[in-house]
ModelCIF file with pLDDT and N, C-alpha, C, O atoms, coordinates in Angstrom:
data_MODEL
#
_entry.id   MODEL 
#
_entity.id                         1 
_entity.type                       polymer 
_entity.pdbx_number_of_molecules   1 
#
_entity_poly.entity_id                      1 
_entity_poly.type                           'polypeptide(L)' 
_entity_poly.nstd_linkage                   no 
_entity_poly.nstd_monomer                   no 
_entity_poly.pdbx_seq_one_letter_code       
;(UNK)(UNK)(UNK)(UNK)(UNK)(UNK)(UNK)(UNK)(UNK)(UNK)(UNK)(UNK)(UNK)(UNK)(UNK)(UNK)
(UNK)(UNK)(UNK)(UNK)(UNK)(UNK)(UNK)(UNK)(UNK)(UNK)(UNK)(UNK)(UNK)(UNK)(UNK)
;
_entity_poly.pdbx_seq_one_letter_code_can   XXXXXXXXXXXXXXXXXXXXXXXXXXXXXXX 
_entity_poly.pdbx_strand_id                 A 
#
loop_
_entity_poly_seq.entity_id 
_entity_poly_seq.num 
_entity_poly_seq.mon_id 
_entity_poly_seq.hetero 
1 1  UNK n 
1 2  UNK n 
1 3  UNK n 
1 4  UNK n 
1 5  UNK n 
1 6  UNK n 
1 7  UNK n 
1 8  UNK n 
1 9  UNK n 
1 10 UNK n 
1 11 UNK n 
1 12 UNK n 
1 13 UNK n 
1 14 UNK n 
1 15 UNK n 
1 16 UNK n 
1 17 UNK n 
1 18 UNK n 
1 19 UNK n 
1 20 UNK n 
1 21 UNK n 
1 22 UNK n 
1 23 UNK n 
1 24 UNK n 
1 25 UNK n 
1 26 UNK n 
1 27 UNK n 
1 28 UNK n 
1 29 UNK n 
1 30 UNK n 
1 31 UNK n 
#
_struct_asym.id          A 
_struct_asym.entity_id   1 
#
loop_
_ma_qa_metric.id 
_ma_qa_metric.mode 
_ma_qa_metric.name 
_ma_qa_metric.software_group_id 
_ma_qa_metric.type 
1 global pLDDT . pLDDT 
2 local  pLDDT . pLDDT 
#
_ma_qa_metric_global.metric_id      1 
_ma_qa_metric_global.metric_value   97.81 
_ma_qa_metric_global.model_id       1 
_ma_qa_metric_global.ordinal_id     1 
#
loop_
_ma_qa_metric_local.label_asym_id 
_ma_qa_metric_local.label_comp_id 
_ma_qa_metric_local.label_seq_id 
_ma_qa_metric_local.metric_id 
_ma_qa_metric_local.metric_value 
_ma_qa_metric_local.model_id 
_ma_qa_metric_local.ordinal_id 
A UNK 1  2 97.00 1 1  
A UNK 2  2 97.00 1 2  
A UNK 3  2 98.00 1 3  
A UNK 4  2 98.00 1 4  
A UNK 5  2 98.00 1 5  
A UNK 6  2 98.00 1 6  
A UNK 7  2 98.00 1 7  
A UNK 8  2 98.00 1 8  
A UNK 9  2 98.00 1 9  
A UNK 10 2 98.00 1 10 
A UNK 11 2 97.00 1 11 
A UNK 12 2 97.00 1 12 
A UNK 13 2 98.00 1 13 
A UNK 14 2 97.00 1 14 
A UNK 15 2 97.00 1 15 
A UNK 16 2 98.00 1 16 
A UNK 17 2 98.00 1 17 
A UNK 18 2 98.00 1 18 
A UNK 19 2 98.00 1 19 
A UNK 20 2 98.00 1 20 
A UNK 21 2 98.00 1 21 
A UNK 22 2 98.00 1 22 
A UNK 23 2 98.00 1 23 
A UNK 24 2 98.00 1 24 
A UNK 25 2 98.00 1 25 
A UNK 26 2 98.00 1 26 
A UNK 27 2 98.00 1 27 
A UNK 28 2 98.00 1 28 
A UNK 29 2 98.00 1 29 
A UNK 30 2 98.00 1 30 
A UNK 31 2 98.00 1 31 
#
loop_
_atom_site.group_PDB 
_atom_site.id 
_atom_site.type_symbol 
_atom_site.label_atom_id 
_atom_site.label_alt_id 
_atom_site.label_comp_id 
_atom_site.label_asym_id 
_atom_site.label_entity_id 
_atom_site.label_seq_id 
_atom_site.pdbx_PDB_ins_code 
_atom_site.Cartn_x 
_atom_site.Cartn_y 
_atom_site.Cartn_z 
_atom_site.occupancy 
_atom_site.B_iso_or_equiv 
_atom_site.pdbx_formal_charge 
_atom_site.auth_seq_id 
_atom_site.auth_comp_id 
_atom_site.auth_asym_id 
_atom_site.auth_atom_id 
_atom_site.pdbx_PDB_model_num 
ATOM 1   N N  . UNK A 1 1  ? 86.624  101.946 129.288 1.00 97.00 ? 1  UNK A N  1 
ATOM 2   C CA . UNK A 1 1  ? 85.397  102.268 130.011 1.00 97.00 ? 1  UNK A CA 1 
ATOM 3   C C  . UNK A 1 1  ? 85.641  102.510 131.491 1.00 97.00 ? 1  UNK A C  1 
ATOM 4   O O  . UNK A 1 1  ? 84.685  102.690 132.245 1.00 97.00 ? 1  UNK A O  1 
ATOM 5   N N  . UNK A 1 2  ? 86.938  102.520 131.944 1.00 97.00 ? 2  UNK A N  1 
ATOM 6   C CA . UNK A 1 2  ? 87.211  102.843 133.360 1.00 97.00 ? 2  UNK A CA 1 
ATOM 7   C C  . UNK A 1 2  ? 87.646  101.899 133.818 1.00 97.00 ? 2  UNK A C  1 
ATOM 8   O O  . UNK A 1 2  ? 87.751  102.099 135.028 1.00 97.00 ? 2  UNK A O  1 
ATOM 9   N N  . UNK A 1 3  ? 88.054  100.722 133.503 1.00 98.00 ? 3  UNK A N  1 
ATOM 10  C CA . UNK A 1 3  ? 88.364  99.395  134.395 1.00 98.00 ? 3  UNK A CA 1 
ATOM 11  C C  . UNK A 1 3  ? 89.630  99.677  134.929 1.00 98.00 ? 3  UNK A C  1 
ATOM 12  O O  . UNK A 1 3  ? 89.943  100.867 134.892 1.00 98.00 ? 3  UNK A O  1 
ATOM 13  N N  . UNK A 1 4  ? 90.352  98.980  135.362 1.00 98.00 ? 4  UNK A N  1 
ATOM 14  C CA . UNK A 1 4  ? 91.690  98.937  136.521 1.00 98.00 ? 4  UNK A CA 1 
ATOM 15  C C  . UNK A 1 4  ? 92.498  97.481  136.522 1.00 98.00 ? 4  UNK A C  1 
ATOM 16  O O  . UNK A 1 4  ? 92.085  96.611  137.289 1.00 98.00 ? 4  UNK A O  1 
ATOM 17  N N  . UNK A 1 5  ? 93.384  97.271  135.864 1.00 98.00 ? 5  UNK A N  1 
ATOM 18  C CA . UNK A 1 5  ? 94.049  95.692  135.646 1.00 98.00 ? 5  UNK A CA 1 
ATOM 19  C C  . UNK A 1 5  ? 95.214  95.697  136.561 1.00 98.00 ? 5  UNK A C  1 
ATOM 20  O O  . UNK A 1 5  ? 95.983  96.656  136.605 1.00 98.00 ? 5  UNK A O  1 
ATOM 21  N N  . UNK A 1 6  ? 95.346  94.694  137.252 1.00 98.00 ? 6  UNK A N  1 
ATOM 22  C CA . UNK A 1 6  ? 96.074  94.177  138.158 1.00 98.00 ? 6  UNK A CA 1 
ATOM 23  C C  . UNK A 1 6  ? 97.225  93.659  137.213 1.00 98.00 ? 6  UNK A C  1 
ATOM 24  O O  . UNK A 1 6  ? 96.859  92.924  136.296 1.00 98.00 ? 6  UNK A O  1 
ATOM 25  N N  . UNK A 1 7  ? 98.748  93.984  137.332 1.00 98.00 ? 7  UNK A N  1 
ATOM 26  C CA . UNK A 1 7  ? 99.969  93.899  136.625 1.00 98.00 ? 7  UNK A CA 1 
ATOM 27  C C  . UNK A 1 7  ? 100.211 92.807  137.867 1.00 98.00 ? 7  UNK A C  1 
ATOM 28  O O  . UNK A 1 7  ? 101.015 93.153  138.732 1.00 98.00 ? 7  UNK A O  1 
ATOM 29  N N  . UNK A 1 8  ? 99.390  91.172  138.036 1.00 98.00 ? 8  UNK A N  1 
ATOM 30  C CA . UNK A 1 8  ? 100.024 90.467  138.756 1.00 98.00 ? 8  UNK A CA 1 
ATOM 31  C C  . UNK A 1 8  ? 100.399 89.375  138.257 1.00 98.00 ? 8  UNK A C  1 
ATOM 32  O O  . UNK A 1 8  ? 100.422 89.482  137.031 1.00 98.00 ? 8  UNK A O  1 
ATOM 33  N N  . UNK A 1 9  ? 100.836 87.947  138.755 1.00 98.00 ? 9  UNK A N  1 
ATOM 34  C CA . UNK A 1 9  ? 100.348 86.870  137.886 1.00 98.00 ? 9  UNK A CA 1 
ATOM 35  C C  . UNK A 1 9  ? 101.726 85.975  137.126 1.00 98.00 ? 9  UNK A C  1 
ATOM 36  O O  . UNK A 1 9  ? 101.986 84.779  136.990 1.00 98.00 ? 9  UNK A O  1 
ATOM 37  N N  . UNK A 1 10 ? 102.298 87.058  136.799 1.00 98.00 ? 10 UNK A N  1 
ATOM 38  C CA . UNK A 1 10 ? 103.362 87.196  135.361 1.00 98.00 ? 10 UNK A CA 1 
ATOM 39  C C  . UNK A 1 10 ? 104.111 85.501  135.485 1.00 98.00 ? 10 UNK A C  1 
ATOM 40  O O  . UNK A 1 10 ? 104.977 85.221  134.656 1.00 98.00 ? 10 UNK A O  1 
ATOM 41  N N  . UNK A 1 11 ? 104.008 85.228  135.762 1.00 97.00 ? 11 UNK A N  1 
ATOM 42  C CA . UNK A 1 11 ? 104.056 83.698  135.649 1.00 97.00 ? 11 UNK A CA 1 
ATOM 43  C C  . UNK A 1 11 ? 103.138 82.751  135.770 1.00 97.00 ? 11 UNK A C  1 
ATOM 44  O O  . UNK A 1 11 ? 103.600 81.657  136.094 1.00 97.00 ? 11 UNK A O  1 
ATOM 45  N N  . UNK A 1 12 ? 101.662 82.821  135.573 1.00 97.00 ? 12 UNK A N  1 
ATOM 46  C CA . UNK A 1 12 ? 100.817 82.079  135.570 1.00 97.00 ? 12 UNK A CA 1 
ATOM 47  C C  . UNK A 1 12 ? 99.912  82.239  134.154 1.00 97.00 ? 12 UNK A C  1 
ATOM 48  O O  . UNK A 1 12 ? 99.295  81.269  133.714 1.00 97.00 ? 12 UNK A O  1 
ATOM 49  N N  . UNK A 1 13 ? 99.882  83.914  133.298 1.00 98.00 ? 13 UNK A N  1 
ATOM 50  C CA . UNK A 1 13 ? 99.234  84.129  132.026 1.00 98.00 ? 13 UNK A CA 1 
ATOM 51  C C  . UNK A 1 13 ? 100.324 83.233  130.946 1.00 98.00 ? 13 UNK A C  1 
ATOM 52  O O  . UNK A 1 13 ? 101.461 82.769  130.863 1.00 98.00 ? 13 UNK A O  1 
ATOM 53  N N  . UNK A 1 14 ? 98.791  83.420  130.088 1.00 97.00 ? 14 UNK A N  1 
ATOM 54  C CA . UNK A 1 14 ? 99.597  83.012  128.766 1.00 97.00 ? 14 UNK A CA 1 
ATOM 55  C C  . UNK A 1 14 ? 99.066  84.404  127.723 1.00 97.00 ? 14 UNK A C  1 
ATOM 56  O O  . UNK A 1 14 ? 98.089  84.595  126.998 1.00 97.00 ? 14 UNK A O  1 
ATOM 57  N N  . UNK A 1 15 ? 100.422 85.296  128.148 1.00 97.00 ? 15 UNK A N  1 
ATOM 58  C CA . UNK A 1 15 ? 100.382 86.417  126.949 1.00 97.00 ? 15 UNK A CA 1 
ATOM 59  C C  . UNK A 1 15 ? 101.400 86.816  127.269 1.00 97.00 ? 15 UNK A C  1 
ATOM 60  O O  . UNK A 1 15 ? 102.049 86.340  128.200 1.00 97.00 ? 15 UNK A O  1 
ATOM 61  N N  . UNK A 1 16 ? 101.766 87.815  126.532 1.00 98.00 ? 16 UNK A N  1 
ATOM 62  C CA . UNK A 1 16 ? 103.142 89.025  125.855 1.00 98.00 ? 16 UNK A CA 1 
ATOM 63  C C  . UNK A 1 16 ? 102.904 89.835  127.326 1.00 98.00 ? 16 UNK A C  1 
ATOM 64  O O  . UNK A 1 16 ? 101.907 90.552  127.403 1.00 98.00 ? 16 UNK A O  1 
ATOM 65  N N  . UNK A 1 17 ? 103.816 89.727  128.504 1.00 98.00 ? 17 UNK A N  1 
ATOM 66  C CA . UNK A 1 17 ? 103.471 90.561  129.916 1.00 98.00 ? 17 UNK A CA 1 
ATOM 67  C C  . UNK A 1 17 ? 103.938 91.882  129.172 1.00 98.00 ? 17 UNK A C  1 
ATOM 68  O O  . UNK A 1 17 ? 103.188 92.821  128.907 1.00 98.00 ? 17 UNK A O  1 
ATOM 69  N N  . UNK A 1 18 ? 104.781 91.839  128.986 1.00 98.00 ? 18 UNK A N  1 
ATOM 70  C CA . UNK A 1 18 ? 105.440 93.201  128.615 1.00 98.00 ? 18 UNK A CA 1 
ATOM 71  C C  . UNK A 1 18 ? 104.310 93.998  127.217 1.00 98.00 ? 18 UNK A C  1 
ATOM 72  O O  . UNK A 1 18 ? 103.518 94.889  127.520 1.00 98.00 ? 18 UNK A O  1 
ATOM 73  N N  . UNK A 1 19 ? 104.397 93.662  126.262 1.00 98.00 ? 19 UNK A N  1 
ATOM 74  C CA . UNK A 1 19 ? 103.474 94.451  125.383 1.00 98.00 ? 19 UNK A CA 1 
ATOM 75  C C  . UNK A 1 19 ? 101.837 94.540  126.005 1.00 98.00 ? 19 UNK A C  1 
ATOM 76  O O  . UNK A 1 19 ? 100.937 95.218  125.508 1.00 98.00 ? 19 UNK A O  1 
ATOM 77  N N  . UNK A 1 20 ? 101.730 93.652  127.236 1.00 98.00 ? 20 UNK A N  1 
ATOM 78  C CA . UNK A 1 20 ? 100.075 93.551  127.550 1.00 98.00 ? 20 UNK A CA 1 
ATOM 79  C C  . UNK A 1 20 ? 100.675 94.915  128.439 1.00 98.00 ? 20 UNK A C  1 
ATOM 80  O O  . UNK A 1 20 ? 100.278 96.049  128.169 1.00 98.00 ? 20 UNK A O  1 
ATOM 81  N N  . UNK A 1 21 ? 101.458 94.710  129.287 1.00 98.00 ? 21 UNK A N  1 
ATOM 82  C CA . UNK A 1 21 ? 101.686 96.133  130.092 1.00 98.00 ? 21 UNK A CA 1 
ATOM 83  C C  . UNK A 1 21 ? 101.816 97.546  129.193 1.00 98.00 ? 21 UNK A C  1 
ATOM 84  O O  . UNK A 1 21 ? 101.300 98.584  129.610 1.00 98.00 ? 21 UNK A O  1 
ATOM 85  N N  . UNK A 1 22 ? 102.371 97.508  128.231 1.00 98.00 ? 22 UNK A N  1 
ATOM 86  C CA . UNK A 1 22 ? 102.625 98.598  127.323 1.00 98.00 ? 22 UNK A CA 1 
ATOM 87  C C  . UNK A 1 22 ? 101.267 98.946  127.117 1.00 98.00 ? 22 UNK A C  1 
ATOM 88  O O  . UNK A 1 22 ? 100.921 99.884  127.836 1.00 98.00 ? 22 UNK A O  1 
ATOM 89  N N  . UNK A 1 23 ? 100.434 98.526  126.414 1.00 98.00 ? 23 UNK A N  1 
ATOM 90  C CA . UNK A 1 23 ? 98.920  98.423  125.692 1.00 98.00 ? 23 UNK A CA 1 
ATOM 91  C C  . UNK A 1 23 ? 98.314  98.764  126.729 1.00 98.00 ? 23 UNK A C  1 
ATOM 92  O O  . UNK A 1 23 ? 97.768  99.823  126.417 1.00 98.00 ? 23 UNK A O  1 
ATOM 93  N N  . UNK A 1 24 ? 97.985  98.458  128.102 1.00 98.00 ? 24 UNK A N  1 
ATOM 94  C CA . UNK A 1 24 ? 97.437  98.721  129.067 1.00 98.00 ? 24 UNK A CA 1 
ATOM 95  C C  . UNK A 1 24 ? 97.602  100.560 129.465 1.00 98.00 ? 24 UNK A C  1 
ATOM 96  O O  . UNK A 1 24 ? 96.792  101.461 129.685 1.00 98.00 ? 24 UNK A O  1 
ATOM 97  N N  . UNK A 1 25 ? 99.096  100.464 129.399 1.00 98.00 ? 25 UNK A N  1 
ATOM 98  C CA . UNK A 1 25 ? 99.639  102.209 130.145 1.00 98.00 ? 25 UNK A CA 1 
ATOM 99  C C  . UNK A 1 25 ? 99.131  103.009 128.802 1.00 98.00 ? 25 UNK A C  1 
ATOM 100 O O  . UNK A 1 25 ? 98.095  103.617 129.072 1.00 98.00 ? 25 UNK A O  1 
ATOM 101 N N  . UNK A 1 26 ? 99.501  103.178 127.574 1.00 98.00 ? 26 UNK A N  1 
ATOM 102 C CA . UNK A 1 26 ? 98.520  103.311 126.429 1.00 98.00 ? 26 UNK A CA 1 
ATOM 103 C C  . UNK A 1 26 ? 97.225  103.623 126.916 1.00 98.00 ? 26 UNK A C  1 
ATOM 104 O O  . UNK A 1 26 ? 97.043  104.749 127.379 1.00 98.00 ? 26 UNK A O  1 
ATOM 105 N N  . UNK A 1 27 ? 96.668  103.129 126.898 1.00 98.00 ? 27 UNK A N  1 
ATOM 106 C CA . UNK A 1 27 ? 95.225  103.367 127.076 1.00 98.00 ? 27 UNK A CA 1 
ATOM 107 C C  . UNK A 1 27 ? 94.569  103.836 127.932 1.00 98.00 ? 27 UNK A C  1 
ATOM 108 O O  . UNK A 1 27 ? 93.430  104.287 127.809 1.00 98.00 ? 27 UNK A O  1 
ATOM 109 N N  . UNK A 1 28 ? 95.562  103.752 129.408 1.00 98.00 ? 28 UNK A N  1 
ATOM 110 C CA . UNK A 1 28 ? 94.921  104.685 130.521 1.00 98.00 ? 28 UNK A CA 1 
ATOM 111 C C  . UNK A 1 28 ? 96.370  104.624 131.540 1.00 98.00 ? 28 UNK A C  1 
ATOM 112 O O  . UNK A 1 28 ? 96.596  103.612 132.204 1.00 98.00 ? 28 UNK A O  1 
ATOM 113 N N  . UNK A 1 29 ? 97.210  105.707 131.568 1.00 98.00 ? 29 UNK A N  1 
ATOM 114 C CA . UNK A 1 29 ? 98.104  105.124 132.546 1.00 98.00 ? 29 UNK A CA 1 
ATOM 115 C C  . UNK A 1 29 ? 98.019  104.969 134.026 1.00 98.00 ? 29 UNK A C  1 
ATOM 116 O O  . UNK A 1 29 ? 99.003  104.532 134.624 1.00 98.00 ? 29 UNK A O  1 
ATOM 117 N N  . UNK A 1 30 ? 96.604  105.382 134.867 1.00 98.00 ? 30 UNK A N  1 
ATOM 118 C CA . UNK A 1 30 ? 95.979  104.981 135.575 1.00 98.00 ? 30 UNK A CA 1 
ATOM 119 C C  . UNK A 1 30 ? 95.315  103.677 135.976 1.00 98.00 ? 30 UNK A C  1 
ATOM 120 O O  . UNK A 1 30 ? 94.901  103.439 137.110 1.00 98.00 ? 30 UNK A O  1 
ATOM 121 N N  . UNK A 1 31 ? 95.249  102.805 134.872 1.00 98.00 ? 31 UNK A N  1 
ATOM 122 C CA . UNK A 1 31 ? 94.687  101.307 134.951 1.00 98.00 ? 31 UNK A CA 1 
ATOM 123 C C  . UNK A 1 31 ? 95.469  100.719 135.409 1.00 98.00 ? 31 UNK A C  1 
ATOM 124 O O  . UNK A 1 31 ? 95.306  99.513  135.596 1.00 98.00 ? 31 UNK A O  1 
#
């Protein structure tokens, strides 16, 4: 829907950084 995710953090989430980054560029490589 247009949103914009911040690739920051990467030691504070609890998820897959790398496949969440993949899935992200996927879907808009602008986000």
């Amino acid at each position: 829907a247009g949103a914009k995710v911040k690739a920051t953090g990467f030691g504070r989430v609890q998820l897959d950084v790398p496949r969440a980054l993949e899935s992200i560029a996927r879907r808009d490589p602008a986000a």
